[in-house]
Protein backbone atom coordinates (compact mmCIF):
# COMPACT_ATOMS: atom_id res chain seq x y z
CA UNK A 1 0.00 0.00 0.00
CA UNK A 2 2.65 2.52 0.76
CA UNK A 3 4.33 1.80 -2.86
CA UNK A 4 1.53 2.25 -4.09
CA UNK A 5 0.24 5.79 -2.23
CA UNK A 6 3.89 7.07 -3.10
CA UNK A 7 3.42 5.93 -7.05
CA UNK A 8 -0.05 8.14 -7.17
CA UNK A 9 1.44 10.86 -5.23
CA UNK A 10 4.31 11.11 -7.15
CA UNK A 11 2.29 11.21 -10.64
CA UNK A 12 0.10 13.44 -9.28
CA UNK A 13 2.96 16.14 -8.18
CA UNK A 14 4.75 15.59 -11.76
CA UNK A 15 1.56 15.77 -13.75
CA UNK A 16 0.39 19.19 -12.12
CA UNK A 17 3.93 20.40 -12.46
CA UNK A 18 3.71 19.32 -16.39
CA UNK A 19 0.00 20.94 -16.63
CA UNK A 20 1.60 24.13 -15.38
CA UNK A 21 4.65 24.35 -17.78
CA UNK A 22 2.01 23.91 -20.26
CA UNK A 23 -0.41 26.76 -18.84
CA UNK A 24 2.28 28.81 -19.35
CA UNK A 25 2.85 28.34 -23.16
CA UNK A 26 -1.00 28.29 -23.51
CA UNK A 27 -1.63 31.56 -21.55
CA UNK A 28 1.32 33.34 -23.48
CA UNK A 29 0.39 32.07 -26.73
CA UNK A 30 -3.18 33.28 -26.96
CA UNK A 31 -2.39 36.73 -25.52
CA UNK A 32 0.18 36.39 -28.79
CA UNK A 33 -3.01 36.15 -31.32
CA UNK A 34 -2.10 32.32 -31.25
CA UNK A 35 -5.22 29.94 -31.64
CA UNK A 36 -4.77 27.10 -29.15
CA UNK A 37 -6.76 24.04 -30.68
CA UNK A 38 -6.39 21.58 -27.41
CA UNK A 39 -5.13 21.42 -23.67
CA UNK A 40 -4.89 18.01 -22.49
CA UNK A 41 -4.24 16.87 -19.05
CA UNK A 42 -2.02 12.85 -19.58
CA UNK A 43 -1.23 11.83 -22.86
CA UNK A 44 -3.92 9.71 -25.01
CA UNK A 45 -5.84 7.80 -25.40
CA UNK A 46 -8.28 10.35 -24.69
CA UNK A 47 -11.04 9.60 -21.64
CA UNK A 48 -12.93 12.60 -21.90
CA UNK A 49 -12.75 16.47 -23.36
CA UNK A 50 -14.88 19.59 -23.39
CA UNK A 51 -14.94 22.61 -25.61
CA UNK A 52 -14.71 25.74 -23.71
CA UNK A 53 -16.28 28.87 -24.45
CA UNK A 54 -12.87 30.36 -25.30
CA UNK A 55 -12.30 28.03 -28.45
CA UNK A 56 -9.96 25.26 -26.46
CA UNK A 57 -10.36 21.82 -26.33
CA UNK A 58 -9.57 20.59 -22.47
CA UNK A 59 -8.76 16.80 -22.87
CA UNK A 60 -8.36 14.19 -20.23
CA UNK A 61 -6.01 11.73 -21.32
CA UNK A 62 -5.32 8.11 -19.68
CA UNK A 63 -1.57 8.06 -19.68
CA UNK A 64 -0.85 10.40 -16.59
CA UNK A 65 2.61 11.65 -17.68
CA UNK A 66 2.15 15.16 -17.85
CA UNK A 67 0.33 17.21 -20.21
CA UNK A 68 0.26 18.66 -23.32
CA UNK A 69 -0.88 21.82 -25.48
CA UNK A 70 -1.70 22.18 -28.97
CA UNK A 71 -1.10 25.42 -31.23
CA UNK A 72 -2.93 26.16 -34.52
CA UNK A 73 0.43 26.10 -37.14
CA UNK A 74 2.92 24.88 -34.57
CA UNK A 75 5.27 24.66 -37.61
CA UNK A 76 8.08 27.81 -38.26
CA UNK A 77 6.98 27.97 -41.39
CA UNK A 78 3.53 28.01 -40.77
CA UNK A 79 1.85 31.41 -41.98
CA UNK A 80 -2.27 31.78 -41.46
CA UNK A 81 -3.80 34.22 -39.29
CA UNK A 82 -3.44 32.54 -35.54
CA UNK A 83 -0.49 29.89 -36.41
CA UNK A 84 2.12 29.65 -33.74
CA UNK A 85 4.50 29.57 -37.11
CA UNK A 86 2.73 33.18 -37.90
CA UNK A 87 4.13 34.98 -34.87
CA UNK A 88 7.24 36.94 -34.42
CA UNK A 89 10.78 36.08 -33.77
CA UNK A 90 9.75 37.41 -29.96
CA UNK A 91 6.68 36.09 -29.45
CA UNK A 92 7.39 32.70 -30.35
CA UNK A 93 10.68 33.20 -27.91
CA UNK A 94 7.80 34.06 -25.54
CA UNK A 95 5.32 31.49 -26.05
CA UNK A 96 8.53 28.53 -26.29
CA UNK A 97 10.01 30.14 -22.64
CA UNK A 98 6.54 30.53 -20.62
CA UNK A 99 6.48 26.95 -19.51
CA UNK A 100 10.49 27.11 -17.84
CA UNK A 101 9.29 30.89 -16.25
CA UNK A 102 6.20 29.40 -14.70
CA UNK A 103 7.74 26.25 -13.33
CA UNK A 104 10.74 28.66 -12.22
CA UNK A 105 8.47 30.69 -10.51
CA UNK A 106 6.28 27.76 -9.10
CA UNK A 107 9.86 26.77 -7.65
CA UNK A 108 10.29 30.31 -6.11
CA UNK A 109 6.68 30.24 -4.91
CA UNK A 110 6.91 26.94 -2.70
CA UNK A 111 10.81 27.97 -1.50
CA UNK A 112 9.46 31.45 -0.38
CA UNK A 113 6.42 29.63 1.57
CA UNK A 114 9.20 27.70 3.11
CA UNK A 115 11.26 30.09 4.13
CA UNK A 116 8.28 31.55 6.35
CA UNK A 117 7.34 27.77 7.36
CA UNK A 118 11.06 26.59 7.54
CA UNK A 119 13.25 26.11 4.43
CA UNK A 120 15.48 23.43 4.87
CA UNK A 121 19.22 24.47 4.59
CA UNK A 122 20.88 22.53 1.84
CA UNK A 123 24.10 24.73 0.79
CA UNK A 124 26.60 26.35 3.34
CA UNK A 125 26.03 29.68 1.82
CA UNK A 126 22.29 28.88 1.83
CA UNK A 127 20.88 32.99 1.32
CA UNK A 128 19.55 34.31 4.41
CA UNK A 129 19.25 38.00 5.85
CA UNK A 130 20.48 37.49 9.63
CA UNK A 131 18.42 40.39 11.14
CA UNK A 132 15.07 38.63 9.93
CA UNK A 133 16.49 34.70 10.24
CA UNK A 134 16.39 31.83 12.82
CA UNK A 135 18.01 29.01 12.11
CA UNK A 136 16.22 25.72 13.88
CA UNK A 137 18.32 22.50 14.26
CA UNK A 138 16.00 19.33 13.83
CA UNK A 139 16.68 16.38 16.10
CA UNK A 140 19.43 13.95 14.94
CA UNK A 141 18.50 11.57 12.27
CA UNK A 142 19.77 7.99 11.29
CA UNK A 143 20.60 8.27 7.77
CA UNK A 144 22.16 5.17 7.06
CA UNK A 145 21.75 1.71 8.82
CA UNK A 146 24.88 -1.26 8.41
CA UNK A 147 24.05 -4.47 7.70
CA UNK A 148 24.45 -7.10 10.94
CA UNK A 149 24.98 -4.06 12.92
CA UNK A 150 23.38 -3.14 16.38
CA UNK A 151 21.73 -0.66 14.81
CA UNK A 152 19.88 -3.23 12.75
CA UNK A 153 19.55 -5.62 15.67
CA UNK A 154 18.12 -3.44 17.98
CA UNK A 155 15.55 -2.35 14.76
CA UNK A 156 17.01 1.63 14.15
CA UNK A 157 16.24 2.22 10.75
CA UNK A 158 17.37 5.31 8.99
CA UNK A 159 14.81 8.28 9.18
CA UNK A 160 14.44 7.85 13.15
CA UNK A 161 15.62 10.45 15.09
CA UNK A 162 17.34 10.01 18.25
CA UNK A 163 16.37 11.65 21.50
CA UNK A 164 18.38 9.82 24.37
CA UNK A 165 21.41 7.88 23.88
CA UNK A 166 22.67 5.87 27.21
CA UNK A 167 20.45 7.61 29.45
CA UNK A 168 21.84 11.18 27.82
CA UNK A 169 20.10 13.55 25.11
CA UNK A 170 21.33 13.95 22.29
CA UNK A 171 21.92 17.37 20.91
CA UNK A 172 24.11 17.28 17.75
CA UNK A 173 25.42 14.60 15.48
CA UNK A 174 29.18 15.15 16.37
CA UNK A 175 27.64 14.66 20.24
CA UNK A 176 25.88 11.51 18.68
CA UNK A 177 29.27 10.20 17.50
CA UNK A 178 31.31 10.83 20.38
CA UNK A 179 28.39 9.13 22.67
CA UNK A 180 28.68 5.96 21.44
CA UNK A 181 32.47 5.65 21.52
CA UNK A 182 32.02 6.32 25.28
CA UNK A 183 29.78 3.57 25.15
CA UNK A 184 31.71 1.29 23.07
CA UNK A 185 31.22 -2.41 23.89
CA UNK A 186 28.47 -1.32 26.32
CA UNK A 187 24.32 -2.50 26.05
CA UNK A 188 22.79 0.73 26.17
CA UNK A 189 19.36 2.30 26.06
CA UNK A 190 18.53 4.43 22.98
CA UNK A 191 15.06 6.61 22.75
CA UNK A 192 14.44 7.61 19.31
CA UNK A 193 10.89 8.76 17.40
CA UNK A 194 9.70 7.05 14.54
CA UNK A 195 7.20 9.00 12.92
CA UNK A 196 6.12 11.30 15.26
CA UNK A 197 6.07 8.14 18.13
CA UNK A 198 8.43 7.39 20.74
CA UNK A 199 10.19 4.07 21.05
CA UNK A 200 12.52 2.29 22.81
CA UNK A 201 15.34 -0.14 22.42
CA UNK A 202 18.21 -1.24 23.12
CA UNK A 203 21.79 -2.27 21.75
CA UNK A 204 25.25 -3.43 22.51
CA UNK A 205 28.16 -1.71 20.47
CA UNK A 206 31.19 -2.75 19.23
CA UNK A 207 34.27 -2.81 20.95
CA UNK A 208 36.21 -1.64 17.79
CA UNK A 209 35.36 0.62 14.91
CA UNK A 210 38.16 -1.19 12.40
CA UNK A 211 35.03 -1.61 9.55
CA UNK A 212 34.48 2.76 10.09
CA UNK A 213 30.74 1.82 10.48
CA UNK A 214 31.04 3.20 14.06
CA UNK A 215 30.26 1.34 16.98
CA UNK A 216 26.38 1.70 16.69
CA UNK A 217 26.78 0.63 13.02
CA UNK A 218 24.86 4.03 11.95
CA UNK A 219 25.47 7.20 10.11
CA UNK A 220 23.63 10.43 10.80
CA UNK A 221 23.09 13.97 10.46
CA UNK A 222 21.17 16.59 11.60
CA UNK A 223 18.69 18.84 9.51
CA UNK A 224 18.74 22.64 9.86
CA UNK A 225 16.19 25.09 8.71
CA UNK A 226 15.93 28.76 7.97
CA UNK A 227 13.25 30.59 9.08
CA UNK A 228 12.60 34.03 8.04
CA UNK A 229 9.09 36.66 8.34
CA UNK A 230 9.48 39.94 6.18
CA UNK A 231 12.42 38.39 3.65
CA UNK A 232 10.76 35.33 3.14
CA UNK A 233 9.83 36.02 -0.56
CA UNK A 234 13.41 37.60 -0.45
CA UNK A 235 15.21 34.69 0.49
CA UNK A 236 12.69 32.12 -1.44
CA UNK A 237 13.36 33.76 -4.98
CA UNK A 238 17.58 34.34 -4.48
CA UNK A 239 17.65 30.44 -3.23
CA UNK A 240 15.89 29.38 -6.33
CA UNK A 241 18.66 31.34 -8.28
CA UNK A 242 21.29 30.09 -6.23
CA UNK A 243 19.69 26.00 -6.33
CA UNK A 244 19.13 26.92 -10.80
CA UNK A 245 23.19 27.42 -10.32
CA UNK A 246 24.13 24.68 -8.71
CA UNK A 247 21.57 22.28 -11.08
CA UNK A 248 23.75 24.07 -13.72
CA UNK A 249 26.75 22.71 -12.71
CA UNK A 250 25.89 19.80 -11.99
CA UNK A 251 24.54 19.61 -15.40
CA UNK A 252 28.23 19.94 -16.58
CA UNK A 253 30.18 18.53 -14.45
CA UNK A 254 28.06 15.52 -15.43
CA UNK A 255 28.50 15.94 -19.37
CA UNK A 256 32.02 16.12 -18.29
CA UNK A 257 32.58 13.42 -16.37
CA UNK A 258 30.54 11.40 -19.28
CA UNK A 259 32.41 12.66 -22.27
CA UNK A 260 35.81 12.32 -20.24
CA UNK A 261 34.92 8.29 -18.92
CA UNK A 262 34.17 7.97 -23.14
CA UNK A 263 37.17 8.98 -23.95
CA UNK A 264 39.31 7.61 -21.76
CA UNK A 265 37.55 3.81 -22.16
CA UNK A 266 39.29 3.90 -25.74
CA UNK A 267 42.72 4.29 -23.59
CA UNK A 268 44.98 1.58 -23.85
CA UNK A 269 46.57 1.82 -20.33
CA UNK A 270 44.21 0.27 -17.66
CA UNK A 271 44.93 2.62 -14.70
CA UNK A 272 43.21 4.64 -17.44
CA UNK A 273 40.31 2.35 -18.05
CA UNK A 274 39.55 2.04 -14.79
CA UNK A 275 38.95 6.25 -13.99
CA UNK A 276 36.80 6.11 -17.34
CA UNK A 277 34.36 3.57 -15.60
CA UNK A 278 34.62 4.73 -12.43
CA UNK A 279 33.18 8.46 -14.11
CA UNK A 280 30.61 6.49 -16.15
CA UNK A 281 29.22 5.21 -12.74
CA UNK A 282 29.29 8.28 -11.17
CA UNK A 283 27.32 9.39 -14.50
CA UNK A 284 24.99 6.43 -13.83
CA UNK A 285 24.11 7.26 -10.09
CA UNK A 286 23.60 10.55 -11.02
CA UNK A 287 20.84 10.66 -13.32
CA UNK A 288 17.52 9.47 -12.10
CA UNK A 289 14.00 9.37 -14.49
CA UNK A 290 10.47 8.95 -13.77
CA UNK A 291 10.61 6.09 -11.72
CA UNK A 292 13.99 7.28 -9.91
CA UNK A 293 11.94 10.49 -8.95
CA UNK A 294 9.08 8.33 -7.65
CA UNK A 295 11.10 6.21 -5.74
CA UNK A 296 12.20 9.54 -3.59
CA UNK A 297 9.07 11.18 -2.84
CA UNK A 298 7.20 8.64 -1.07
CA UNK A 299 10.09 8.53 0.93
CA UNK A 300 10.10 12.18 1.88
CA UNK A 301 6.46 12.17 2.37
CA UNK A 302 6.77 9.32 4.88
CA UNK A 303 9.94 10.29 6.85
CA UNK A 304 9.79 14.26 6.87
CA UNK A 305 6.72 14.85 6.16
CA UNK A 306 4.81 18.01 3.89
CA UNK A 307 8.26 20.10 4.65
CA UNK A 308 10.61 18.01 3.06
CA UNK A 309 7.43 16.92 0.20
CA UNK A 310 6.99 20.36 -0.65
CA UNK A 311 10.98 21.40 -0.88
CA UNK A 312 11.21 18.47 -3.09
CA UNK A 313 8.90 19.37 -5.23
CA UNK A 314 9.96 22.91 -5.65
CA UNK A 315 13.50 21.03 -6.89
CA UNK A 316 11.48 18.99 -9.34
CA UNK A 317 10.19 22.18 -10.57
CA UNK A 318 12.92 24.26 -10.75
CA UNK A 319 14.83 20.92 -12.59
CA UNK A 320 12.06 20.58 -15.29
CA UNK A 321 12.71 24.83 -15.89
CA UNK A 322 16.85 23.88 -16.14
CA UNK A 323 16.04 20.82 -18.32
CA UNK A 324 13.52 22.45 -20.85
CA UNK A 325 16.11 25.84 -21.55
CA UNK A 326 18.66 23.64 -22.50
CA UNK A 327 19.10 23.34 -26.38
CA UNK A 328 18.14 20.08 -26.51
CA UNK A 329 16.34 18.88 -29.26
CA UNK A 330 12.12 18.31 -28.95
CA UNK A 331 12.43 20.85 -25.51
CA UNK A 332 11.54 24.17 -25.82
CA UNK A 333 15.32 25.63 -25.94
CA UNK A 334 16.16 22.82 -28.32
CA UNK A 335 13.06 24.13 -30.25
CA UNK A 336 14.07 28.11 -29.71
CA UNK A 337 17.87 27.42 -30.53
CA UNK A 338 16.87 25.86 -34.30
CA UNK A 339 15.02 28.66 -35.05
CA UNK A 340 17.66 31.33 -34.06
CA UNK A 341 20.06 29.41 -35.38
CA UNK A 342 18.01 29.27 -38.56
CA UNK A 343 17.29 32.99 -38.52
CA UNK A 344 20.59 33.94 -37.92
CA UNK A 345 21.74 31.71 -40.90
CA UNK A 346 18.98 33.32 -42.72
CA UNK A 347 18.00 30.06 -44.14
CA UNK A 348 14.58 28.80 -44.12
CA UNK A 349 13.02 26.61 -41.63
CA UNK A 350 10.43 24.39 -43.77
CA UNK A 351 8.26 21.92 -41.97
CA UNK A 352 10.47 18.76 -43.06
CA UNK A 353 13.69 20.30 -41.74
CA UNK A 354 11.76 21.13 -38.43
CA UNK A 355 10.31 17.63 -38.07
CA UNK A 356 13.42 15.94 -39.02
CA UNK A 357 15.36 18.34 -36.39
CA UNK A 358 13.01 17.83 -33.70
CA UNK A 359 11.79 14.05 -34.42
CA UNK A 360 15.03 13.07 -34.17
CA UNK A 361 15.75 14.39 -30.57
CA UNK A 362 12.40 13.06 -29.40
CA UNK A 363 13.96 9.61 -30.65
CA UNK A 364 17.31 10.67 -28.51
CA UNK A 365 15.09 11.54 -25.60
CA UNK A 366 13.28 8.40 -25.47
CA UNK A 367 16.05 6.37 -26.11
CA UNK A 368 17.65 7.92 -22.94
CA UNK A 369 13.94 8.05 -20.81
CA UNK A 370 14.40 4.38 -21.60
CA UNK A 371 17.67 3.80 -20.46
CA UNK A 372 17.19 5.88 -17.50
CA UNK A 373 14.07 4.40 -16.65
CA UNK A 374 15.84 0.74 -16.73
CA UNK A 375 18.48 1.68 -14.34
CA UNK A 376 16.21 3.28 -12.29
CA UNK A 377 14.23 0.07 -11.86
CA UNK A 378 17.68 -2.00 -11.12
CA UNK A 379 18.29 0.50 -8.46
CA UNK A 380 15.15 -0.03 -6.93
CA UNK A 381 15.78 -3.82 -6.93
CA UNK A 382 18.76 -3.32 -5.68
């Protein structure tokens, strides 16, 4: 049941962030004289539609991947009164951008609600203003459990929080640590909350810490938030700049790290061959499709509840804005790129070329969804 709750609340967060990107390039492109013929919420087959009085077809569809709109003329070349291919240079630039400014902003939105709620501190130069900021530790957390540990014996699993170690609180994770190497080789009492319940058990540590599993067999952390009242929408909009940065990077140091681990497989020393695959896995772990992003949000949901639910789906917001300004082929920068790149050539852009352009990156995409999507599924296995 929980597998499955986390599956439906997982499509629904990535449909309504789909339906919104798609608002967006709706909205834009009829207050740009462009007719839109259909809205659909999922991809068909269709399960129901109605005409509104505006003109537009809303569709529900029964594959709930997103959403979709459709422009009279969505071809370039396109050139009767309300085609999308009929607008200018700038409008189109507006109508192709709308859906990454209103997932960007959704993204702002939910981090600025946050940061009045509690915004959880992710970098270490996190923005804050420090007149108008408290910053609230959350109790320490198990994040990782070893195998054939105590920890696993005694039934710690990673998402409980500890309150009392050995009779003692426990205040920080470095406090946590050097607790239970006092302890070492010692049965001791540990108090810890498991959603929202307190629970008790108990464990005896090891005597040595040769495997650096520490003695409990655990590793932990400790959340922080940031809370702020007047600079709230402040700090929510400069955080999603500063979190569109770092996606950035990542971005490239991940084509990087996959061009370089190419390259360097076709190296005949092995020292060589070795780095190559070890950047290709890092490539591997990195990446994460539908099912990888379903797989975390239940998750989140279930051991941090709405905060951490909400702050991840800001991220999935503000990564779907990143993804689709890219110049990738069958996204909207892919799709803005060929046409500058066309104008600027000042060559036309006939409906063939377009569809050729753009049919083969959908093929690309899916190719990779695919790929993605199969490792994802290993991982979950795993």
């Amino acid at each position: 049941m929980e597998l499955i709750f986390g599956i439906i609340l997982g499509l629904l967060i990535l449909v309504f962030l789909v339906v919104v990107h798609e608002l967006g390039h709706a909205i834009v492109a009829r207050r740009n004289g462009v007719v839109v013929e259909e809205f659909g919420v999922g991809f068909p087959p269709r399960v129901a539609g109605k005409k509104l009085k505006n003109g537009v077809l809303l569709t529900l569809n029964w594959l709930p991947l997103g959403g979709f709109v459709k422009l009279q003329g969505e071809h370039d070349a396109a050139d009767k009164k309300g085609d999308y291919g009929a607008a200018s240079f700038w409008q189109k630039t507006r109508i192709l951008l709308a859906g990454v400014a209103i997932n960007w902003l959704v993204a702002a939105a939910l981090l600025s609600i946050l940061a009045w709620t509690g915004l959880p501190k992710i970098l270490s130069n996190q923005f804050s203003i420090a007149s108008d900021t408290t910053v609230i530790k959350k109790p320490v957390e198990i994040t990782t459990v070893a195998k054939n540990s105590p920890a696993e014996q005694a039934g710690l699993k990673a998402g409980d929080q500890i309150v009392r170690f050995a009779g003692e609180p426990v205040l920080t994770a470095e406090a946590f640590s050097s607790q239970t190497k006092n302890q070492k080789g010692k049965k001791v009492e540990i108090i810890y909350s498991r959603s929202g319940m307190e629970q008790t058990t108990t464990a005896t540590l090891r005597a040595d810490n040769k495997d650096m599993q520490g003695y409990l067999g655990v590793g932990s952390g400790q959340r922080e938030q940031i809370k702020a009242s007047w600079s709230a929408p402040l700090v929510g909009i400069v955080t999603t700049g500063q979190f569109t940065l770092v996606t950035l990077q990542g971005l490239g140091d991940l084509v990087v790290n996959l061009v370089t681990g190419i390259v360097m497989q076709f190296s005949p020393n092995q020292v060589t061959r070795s780095e190559a695959q070890q950047n290709l896995a890092t490539v591997g772990s990195s990446v994460a499709g539908p099912i990888g992003i379903l797989g975390t949000i239940f998750p989140a949901a279930e051991q941090a509840g709405l905060t951490q639910l909400v702050f991840l789906t800001a991220i999935i917001s503000l990564t779907l804005a990143v993804m689709n300004v890219l110049p990738i082929p069958a996204l909207d920068g892919g799709r803005w790129f060929v046409m500058a790149a066309y104008r600027l050539l000042k060559r036309p852009l006939t409906k063939e070329r377009e569809e050729k352009i753009q049919g083969t990156g959908f093929l690309i995409l899916m190719a990779l969804v695919v790929v993605v999507t199969v490792a994802d599924v290993g991982k979950l296995f795993k």
